[in-house]
C-alpha atoms as a PDB file:
ATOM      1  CA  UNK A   1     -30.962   1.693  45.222  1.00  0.00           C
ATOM      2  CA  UNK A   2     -29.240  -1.131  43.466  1.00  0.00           C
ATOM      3  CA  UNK A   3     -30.334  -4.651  44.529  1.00  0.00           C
ATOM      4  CA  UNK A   4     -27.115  -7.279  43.673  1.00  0.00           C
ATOM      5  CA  UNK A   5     -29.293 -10.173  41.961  1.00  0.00           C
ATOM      6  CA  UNK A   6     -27.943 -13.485  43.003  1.00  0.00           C
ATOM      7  CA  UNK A   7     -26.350 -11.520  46.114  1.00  0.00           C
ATOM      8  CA  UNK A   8     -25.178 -14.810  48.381  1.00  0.00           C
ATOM      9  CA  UNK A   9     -25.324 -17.683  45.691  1.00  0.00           C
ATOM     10  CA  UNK A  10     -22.787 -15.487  43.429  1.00  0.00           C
ATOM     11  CA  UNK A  11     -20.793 -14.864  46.857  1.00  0.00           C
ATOM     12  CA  UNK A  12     -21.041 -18.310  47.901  1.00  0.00           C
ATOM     13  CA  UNK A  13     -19.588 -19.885  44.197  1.00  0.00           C
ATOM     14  CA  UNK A  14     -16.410 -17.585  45.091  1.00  0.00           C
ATOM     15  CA  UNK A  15     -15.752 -19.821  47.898  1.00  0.00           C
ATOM     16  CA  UNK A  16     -13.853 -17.395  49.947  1.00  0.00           C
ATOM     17  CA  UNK A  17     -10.857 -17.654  51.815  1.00  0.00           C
ATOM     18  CA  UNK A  18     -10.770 -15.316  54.935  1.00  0.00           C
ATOM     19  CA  UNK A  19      -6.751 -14.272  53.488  1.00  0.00           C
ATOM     20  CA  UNK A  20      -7.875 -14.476  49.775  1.00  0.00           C
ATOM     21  CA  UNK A  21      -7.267 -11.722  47.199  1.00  0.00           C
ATOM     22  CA  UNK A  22     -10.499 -10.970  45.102  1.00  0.00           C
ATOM     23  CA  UNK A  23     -11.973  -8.759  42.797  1.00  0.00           C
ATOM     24  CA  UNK A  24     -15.064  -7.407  41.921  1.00  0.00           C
ATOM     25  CA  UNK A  25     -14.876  -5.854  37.949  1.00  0.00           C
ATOM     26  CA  UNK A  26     -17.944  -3.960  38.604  1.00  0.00           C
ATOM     27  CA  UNK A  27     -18.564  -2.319  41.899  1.00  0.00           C
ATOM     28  CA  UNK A  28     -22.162  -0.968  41.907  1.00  0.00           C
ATOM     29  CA  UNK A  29     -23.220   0.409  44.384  1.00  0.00           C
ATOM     30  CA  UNK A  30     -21.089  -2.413  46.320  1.00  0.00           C
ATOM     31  CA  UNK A  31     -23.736  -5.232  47.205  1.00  0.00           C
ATOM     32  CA  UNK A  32     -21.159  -8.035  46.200  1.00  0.00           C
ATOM     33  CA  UNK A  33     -18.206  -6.033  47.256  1.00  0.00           C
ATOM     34  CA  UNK A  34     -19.809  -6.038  50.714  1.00  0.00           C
ATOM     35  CA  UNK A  35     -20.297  -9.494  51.180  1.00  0.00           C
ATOM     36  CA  UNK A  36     -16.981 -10.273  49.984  1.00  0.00           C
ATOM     37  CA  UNK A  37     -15.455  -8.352  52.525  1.00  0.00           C
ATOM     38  CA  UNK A  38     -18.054  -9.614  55.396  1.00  0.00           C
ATOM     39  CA  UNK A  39     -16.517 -13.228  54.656  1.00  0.00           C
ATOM     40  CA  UNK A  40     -12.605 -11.814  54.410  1.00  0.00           C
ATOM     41  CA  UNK A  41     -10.172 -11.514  57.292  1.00  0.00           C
ATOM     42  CA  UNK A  42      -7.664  -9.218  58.527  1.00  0.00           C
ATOM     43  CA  UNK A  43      -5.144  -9.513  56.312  1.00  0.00           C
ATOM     44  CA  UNK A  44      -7.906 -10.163  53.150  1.00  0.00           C
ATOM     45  CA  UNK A  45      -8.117  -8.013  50.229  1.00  0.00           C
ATOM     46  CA  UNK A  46     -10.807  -6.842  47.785  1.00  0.00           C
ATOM     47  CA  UNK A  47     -10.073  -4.976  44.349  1.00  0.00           C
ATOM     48  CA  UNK A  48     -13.327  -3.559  42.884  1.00  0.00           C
ATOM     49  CA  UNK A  49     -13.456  -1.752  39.394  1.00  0.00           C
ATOM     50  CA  UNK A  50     -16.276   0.392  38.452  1.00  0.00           C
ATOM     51  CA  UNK A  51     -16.279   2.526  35.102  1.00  0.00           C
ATOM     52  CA  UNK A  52     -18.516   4.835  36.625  1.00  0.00           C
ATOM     53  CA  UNK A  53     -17.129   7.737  38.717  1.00  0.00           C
ATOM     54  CA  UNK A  54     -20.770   8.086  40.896  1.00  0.00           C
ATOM     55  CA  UNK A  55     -20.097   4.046  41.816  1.00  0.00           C
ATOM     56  CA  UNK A  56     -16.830   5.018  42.932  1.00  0.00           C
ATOM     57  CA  UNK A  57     -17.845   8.220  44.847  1.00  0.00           C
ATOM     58  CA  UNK A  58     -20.655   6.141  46.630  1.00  0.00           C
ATOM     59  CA  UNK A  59     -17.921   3.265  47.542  1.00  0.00           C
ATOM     60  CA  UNK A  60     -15.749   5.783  49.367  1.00  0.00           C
ATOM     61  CA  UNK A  61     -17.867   6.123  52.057  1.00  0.00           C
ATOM     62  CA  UNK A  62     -17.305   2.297  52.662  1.00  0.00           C
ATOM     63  CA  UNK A  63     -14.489   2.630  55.434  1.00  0.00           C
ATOM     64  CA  UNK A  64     -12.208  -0.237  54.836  1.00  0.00           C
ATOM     65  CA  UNK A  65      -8.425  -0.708  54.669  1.00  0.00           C
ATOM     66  CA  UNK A  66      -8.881  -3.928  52.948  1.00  0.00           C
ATOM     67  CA  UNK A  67     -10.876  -2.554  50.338  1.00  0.00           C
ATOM     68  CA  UNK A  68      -9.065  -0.649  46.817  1.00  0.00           C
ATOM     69  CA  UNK A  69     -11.261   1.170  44.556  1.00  0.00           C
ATOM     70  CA  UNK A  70     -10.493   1.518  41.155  1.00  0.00           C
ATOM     71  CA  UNK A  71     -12.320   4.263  38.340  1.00  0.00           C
ATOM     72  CA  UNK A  72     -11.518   2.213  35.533  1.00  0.00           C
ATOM     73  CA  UNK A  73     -13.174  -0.550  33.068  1.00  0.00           C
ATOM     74  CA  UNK A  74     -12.661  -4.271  34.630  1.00  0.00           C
ATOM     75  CA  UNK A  75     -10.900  -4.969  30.654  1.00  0.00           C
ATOM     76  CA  UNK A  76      -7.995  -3.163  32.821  1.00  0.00           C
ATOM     77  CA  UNK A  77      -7.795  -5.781  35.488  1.00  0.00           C
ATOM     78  CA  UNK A  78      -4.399  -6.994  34.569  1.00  0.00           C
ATOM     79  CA  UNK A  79      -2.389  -3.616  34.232  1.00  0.00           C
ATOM     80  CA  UNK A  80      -3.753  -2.406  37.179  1.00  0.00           C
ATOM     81  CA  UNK A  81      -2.968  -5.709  39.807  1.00  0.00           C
ATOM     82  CA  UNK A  82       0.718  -5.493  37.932  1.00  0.00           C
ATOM     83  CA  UNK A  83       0.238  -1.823  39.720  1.00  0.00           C
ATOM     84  CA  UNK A  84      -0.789  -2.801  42.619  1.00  0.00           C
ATOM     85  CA  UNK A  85       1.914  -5.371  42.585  1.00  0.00           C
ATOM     86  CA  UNK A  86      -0.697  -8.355  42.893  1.00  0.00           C
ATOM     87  CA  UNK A  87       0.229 -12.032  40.903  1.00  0.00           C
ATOM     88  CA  UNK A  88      -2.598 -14.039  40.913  1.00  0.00           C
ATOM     89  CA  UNK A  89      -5.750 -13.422  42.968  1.00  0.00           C
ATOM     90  CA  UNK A  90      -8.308 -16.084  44.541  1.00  0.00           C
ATOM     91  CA  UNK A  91     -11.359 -15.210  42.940  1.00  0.00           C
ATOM     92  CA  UNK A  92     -13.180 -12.603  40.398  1.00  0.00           C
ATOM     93  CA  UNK A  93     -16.626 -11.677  39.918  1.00  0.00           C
ATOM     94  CA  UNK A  94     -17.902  -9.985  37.012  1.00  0.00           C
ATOM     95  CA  UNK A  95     -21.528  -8.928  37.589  1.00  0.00           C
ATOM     96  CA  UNK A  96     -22.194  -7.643  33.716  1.00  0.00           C
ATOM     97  CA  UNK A  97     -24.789  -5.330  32.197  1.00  0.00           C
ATOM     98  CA  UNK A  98     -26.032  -2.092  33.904  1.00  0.00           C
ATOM     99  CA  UNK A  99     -26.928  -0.857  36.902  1.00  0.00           C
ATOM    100  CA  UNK A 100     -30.413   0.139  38.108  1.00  0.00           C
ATOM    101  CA  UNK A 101     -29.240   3.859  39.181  1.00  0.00           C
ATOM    102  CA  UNK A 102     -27.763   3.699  35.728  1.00  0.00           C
ATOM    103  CA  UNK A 103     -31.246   2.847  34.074  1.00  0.00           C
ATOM    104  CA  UNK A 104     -33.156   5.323  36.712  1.00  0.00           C
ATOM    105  CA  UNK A 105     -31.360   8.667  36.865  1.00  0.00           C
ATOM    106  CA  UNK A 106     -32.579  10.268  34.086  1.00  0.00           C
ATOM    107  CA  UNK A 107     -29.642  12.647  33.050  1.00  0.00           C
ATOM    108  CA  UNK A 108     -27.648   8.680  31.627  1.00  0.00           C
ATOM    109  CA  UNK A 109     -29.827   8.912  29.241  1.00  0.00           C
ATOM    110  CA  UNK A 110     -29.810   5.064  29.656  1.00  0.00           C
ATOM    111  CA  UNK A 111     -33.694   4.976  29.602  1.00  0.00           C
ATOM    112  CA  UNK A 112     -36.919   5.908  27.420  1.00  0.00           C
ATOM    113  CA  UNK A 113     -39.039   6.217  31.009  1.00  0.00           C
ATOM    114  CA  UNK A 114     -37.290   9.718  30.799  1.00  0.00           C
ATOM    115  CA  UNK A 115     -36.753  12.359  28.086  1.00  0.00           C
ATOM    116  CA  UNK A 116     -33.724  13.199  29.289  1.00  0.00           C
ATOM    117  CA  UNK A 117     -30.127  13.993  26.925  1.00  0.00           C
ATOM    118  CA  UNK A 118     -28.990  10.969  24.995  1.00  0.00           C
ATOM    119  CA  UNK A 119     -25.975   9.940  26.565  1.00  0.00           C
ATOM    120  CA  UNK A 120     -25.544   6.702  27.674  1.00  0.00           C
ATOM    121  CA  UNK A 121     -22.141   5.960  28.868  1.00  0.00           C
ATOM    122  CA  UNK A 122     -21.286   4.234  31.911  1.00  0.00           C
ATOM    123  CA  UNK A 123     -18.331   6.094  32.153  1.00  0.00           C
ATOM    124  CA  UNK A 124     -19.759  10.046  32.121  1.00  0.00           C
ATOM    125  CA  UNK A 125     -16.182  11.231  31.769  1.00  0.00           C
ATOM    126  CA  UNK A 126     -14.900  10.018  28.764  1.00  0.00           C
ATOM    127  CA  UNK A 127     -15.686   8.919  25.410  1.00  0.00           C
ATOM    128  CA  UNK A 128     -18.615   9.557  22.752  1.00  0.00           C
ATOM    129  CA  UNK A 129     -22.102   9.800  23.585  1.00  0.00           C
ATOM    130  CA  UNK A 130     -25.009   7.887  22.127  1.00  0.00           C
ATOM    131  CA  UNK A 131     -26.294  11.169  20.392  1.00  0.00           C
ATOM    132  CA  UNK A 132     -22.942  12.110  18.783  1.00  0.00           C
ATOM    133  CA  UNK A 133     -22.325   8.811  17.549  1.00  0.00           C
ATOM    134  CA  UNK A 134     -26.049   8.629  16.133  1.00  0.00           C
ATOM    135  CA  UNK A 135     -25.152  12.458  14.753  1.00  0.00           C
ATOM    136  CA  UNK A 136     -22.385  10.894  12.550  1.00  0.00           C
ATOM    137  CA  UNK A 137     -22.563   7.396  12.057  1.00  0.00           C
ATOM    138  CA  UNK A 138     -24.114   5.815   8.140  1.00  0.00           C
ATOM    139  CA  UNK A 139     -27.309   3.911   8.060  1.00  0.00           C
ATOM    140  CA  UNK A 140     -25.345   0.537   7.801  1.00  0.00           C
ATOM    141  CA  UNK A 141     -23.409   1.334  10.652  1.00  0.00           C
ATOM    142  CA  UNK A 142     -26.458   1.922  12.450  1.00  0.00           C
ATOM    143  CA  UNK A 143     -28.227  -1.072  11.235  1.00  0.00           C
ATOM    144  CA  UNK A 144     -25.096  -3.175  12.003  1.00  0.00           C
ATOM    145  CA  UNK A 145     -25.544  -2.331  15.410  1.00  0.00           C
ATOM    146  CA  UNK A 146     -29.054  -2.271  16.038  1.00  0.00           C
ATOM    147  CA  UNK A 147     -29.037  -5.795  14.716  1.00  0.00           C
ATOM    148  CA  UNK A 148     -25.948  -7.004  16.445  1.00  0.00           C
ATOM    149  CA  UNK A 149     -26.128  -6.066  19.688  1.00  0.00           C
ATOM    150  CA  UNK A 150     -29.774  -5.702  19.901  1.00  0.00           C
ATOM    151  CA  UNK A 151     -31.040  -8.553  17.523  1.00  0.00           C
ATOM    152  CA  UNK A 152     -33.466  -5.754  16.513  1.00  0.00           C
ATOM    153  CA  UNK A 153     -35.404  -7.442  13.006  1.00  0.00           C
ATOM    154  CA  UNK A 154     -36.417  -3.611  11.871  1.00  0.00           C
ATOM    155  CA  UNK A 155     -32.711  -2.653  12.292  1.00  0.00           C
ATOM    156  CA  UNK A 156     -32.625  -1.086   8.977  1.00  0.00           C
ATOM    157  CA  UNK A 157     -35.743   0.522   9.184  1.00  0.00           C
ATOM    158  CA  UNK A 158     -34.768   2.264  12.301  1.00  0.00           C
ATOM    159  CA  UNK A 159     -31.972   3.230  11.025  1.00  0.00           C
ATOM    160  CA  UNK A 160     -33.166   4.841   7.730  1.00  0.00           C
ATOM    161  CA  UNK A 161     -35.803   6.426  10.068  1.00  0.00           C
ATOM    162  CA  UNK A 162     -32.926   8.170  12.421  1.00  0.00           C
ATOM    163  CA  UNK A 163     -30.880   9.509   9.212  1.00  0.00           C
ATOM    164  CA  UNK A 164     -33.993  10.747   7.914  1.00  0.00           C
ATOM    165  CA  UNK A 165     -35.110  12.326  11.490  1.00  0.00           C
ATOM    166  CA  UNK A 166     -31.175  13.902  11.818  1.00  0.00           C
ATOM    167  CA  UNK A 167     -31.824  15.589   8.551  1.00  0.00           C
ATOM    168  CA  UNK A 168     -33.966  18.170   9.961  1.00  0.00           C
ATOM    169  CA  UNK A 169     -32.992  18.244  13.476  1.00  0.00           C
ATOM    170  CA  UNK A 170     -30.699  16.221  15.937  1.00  0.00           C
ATOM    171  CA  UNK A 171     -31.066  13.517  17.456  1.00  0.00           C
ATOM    172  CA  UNK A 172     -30.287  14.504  21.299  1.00  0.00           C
ATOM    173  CA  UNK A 173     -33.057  13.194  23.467  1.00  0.00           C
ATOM    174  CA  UNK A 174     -34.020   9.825  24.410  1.00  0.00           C
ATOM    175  CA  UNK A 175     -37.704  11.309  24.012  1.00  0.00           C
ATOM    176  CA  UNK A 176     -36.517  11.819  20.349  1.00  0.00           C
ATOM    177  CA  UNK A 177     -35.155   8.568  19.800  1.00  0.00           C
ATOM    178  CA  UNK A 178     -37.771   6.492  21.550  1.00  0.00           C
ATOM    179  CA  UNK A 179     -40.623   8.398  18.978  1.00  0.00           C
ATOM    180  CA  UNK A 180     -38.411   7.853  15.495  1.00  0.00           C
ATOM    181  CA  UNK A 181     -37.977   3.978  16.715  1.00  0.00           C
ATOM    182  CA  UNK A 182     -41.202   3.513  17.639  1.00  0.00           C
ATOM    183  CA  UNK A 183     -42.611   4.799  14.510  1.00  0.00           C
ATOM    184  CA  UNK A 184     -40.448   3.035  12.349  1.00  0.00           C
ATOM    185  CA  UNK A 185     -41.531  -0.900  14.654  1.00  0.00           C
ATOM    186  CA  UNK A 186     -44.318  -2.330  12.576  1.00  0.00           C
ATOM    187  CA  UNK A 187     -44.918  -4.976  15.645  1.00  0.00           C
ATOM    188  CA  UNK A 188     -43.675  -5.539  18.606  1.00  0.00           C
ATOM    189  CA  UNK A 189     -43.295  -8.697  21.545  1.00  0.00           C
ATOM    190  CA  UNK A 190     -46.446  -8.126  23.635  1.00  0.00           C
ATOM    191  CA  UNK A 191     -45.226  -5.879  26.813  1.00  0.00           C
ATOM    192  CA  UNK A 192     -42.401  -4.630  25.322  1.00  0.00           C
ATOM    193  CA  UNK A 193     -41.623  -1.252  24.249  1.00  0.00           C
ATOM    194  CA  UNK A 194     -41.013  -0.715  20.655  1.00  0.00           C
ATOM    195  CA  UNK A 195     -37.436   1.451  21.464  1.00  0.00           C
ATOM    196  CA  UNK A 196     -36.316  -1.299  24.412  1.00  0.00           C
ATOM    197  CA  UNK A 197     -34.033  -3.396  21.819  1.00  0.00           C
ATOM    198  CA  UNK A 198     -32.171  -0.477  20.202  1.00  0.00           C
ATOM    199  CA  UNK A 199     -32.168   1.544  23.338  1.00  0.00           C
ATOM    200  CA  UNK A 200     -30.214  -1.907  24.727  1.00  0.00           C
ATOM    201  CA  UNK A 201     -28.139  -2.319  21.425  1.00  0.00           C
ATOM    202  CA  UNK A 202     -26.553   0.941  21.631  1.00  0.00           C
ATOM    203  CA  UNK A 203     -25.877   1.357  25.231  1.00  0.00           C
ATOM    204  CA  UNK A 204     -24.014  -1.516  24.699  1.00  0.00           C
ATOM    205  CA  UNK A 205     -21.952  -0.628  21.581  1.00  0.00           C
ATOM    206  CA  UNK A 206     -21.085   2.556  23.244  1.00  0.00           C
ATOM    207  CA  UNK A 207     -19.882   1.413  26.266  1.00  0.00           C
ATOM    208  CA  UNK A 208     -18.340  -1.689  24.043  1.00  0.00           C
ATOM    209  CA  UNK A 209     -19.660  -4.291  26.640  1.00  0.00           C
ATOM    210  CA  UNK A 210     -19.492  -7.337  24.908  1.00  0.00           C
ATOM    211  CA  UNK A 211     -15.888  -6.274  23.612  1.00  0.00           C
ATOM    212  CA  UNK A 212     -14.594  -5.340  27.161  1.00  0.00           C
ATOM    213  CA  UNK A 213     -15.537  -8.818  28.331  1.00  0.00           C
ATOM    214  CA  UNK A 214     -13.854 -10.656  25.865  1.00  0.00           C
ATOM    215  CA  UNK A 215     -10.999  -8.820  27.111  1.00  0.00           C
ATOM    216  CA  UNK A 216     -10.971  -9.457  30.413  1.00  0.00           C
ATOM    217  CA  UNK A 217     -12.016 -13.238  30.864  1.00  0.00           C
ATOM    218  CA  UNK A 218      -8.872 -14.574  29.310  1.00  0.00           C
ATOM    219  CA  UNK A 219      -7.076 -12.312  32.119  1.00  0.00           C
ATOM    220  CA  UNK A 220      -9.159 -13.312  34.542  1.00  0.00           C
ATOM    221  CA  UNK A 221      -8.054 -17.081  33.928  1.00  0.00           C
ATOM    222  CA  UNK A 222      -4.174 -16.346  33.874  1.00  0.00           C
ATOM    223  CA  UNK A 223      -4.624 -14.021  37.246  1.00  0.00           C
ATOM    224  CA  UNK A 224      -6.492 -16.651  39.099  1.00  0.00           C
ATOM    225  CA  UNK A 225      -4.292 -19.061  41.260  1.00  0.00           C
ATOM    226  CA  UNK A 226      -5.081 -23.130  41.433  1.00  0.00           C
ATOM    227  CA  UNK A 227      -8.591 -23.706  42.230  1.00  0.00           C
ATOM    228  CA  UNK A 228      -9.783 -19.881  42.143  1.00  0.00           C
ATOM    229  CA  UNK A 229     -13.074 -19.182  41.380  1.00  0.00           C
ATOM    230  CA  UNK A 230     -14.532 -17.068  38.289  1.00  0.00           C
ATOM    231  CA  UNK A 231     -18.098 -16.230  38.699  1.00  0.00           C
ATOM    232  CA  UNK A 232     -19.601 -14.236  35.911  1.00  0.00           C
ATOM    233  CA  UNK A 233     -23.458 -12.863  36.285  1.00  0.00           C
ATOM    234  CA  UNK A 234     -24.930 -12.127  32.369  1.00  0.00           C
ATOM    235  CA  UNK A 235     -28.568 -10.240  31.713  1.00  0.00           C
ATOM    236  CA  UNK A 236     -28.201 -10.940  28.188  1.00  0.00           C
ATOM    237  CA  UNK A 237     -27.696 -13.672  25.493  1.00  0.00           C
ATOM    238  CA  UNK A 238     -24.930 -12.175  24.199  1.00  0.00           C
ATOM    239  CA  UNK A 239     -22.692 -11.653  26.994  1.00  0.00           C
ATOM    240  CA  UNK A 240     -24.034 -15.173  28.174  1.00  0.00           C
ATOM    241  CA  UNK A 241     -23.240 -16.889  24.582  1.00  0.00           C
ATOM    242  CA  UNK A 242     -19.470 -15.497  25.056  1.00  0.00           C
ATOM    243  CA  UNK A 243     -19.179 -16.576  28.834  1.00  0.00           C
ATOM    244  CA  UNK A 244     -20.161 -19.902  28.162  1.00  0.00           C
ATOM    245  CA  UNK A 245     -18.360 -20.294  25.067  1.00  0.00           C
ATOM    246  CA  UNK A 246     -15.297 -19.135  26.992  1.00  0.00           C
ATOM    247  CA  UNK A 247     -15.728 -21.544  29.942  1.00  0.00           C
ATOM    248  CA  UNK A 248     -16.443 -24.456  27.773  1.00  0.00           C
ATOM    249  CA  UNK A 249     -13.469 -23.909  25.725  1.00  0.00           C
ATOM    250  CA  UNK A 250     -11.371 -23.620  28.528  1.00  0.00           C
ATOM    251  CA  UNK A 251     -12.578 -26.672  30.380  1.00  0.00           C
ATOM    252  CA  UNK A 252     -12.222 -28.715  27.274  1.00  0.00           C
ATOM    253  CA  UNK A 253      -8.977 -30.919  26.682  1.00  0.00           C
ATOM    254  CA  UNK A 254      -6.940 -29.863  24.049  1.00  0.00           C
ATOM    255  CA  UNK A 255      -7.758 -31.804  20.811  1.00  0.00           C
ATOM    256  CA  UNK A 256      -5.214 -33.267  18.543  1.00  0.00           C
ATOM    257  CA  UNK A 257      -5.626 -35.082  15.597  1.00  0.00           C
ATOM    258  CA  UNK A 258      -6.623 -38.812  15.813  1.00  0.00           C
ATOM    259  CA  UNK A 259      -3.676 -40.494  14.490  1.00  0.00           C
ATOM    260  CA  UNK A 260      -0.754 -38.217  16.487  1.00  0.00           C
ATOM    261  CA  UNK A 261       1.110 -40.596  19.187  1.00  0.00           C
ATOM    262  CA  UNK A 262       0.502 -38.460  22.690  1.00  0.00           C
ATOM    263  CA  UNK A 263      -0.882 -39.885  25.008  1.00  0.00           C
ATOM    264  CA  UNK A 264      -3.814 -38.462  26.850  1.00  0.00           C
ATOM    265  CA  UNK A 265      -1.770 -38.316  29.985  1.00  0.00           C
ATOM    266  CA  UNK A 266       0.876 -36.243  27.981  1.00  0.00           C
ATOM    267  CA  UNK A 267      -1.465 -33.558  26.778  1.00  0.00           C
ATOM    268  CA  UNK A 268      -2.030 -30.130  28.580  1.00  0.00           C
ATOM    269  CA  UNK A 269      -4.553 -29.808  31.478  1.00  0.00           C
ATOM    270  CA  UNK A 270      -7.446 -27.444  30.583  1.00  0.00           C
ATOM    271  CA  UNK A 271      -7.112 -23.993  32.246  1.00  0.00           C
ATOM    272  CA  UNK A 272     -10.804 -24.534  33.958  1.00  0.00           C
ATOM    273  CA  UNK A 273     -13.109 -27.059  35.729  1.00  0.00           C
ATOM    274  CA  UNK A 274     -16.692 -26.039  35.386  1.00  0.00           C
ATOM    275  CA  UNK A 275     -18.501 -25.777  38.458  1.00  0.00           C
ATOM    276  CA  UNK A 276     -22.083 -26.763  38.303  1.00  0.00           C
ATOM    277  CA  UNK A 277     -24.827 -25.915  36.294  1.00  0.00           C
ATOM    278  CA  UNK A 278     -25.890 -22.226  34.966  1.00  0.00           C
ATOM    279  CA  UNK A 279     -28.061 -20.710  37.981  1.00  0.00           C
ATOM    280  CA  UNK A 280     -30.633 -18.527  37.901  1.00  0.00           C
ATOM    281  CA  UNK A 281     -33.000 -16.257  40.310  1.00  0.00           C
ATOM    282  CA  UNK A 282     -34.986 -18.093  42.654  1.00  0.00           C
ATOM    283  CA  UNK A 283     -38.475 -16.994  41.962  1.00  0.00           C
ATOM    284  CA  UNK A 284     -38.900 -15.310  45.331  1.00  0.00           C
ATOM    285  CA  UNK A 285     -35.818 -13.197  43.682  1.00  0.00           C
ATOM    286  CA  UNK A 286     -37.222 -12.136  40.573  1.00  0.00           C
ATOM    287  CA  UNK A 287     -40.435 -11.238  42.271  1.00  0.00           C
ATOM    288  CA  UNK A 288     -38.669  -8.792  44.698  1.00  0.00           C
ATOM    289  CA  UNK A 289     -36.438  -7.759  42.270  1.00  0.00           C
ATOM    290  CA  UNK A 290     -38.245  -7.878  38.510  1.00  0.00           C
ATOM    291  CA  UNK A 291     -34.757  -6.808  36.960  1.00  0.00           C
ATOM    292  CA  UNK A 292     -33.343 -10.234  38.099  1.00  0.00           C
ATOM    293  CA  UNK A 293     -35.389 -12.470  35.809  1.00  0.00           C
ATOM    294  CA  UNK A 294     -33.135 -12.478  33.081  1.00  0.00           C
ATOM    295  CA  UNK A 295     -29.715 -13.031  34.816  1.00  0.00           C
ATOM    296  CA  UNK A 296     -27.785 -16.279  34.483  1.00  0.00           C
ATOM    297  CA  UNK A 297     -24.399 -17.012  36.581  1.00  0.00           C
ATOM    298  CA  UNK A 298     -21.984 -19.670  35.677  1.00  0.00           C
ATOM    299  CA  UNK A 299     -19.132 -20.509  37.738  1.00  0.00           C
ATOM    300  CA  UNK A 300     -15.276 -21.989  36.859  1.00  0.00           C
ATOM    301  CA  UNK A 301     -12.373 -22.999  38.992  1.00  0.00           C
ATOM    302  CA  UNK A 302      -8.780 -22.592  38.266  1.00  0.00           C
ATOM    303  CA  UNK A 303      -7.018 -26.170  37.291  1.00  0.00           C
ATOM    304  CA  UNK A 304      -4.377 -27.107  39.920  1.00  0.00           C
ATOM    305  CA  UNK A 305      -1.983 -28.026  37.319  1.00  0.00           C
ATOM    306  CA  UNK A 306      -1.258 -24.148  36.282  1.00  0.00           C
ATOM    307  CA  UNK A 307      -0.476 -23.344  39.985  1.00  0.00           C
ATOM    308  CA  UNK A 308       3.120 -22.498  39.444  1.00  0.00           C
ATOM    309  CA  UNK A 309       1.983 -19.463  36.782  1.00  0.00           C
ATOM    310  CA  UNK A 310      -0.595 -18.076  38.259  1.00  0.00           C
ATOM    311  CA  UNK A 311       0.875 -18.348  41.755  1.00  0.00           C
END
């Protein structure tokens, strides 16, 4: 089962409106989506992406008209509202990273518990698989990405390692992978696994995780009507460093140089208000739920002065 980690405080920042129009850009196994729709009305609505077609199979057994399930990555959010024929929406929550069925069913080859095929796609029906991209890719492609979305130091070690491994047989297991990385680790963080930062790094460069969120918050802004909320949920430093980056920029006023005669008054409103601090798991939380004690969620409204184009 998948526990949603800040389940009512990421709920509660949407500040729903019993008529609103949300959407959740990753579905789950619907913990979020769930609440949402506990606090909606009758004539509410809920959008909820998931790239996964097993989070989508489990959602239709949730029975409810107000409810619209979409297979597709949450970078798609704005072609598929224009679809539905939905403007601007009251809220969006993007609950990032994977999922713990994800990690725990073996055959995702998400995981080094298992020695299971090396897969690793959140979306099983399309696109290239962790093993045929290791099959083909250089050494510096692999270091790039070991060290770029892993922030692995023996990148290039672990990469020289692989192309030497693939040489005399492929690389198709995550048993396989797991053994070549942790071979090639001189040292390690106490309690971690030598394999856990490039197993991490290129899950996420095959599902491109930190490029699909790029995409989507700047959609997310121009969908969102006056004073919707965005509420974004990281497990990482990386999608965190681009969230908050985002948010900032967007909450800061425009900046002109010193000596041009606007006035302040004359100048753009930002696009967002920040709301609050960064939150994270309550300790009670992350002892319950151990895969919680990373995750940080930072919330931003929708300025009032954009109303008439997101509207």
């Amino acid at each position: 089962m998948h526990v949603a980690v800040l389940l009512h405080e990421a709920v509660d920042a949407l500040a729903v409106k019993g008529n609103g129009v949300y959407v959740d850009g990753t579905f789950g196994r619907g913990g979020h989506s769930l609440e949402v729709l506990a606090r909606l009305k009758t004539a509410g609505r809920l959008i909820a992406f998931d790239r996964d077609p097993i989070a989508i199979a489990a959602g239709r057994s949730i029975d409810d008209p107000r409810l619209t399930l979409i297979h597709a990555p949450f970078s798609e959010l704005g072609a598929v509202l224009d679809q539905l024929g939905i403007g601007g929406v009251d809220g969006v929550l993007l609950d990032l990273g994977v999922s713990s069925p994800q990690l725990d069913d073996a055959d995702r080859g998400m995981s080094f518990r298992f020695d299971a095929p090396l897969d690793m796609r959140m979306d099983t029906s399309r696109g290239q698989t962790a093993a045929q991209w290791l099959a083909e890719a250089s050494v510096a492609q692999i270091t790039e990405v070991l060290r770029d979305y892993g922030e692995e130091r023996f990148a290039h070690a672990i990469a020289k390692a692989i192309a030497t491994a693939r040489a005399g047989r492929v690389v198709a297991t995550t048993g396989q992978l797991a053994e070549i990385v942790e071979k090639a680790v001189r040292t390690r963080e106490p309690g971690q696994h030598p394999a856990t930062r490039s197993f991490q790094a290129l899950r996420i460069f095959i599902n491109q995780e930190l490029e699909e969120l790029s995409r989507v918050l700047p959609v997310c802004v121009e969908r969102l009507r006056a004073g919707g909320r965005l509420v974004v949920i990281s497990f990482h430093s990386l999608e965190d460093r681009i969230v908050k980056r985002f948010m900032r920029n967007e909450a800061s006023p425009v900046r002109l140089p010193s000596r041009l005669p606007v006035r302040a008054a004359d100048l753009p409103c930002p696009r967002l208000a920040l709301v609050g601090r960064a939150q994270r798991p309550s300790t009670d939380e992350v002892t319950n739920n151990p895969r919680a004690r990373s995750a940080v969620m930072r919330v931003a409204e929708r300025s009032n002065e954009q109303r008439e184009k997101a509207a």
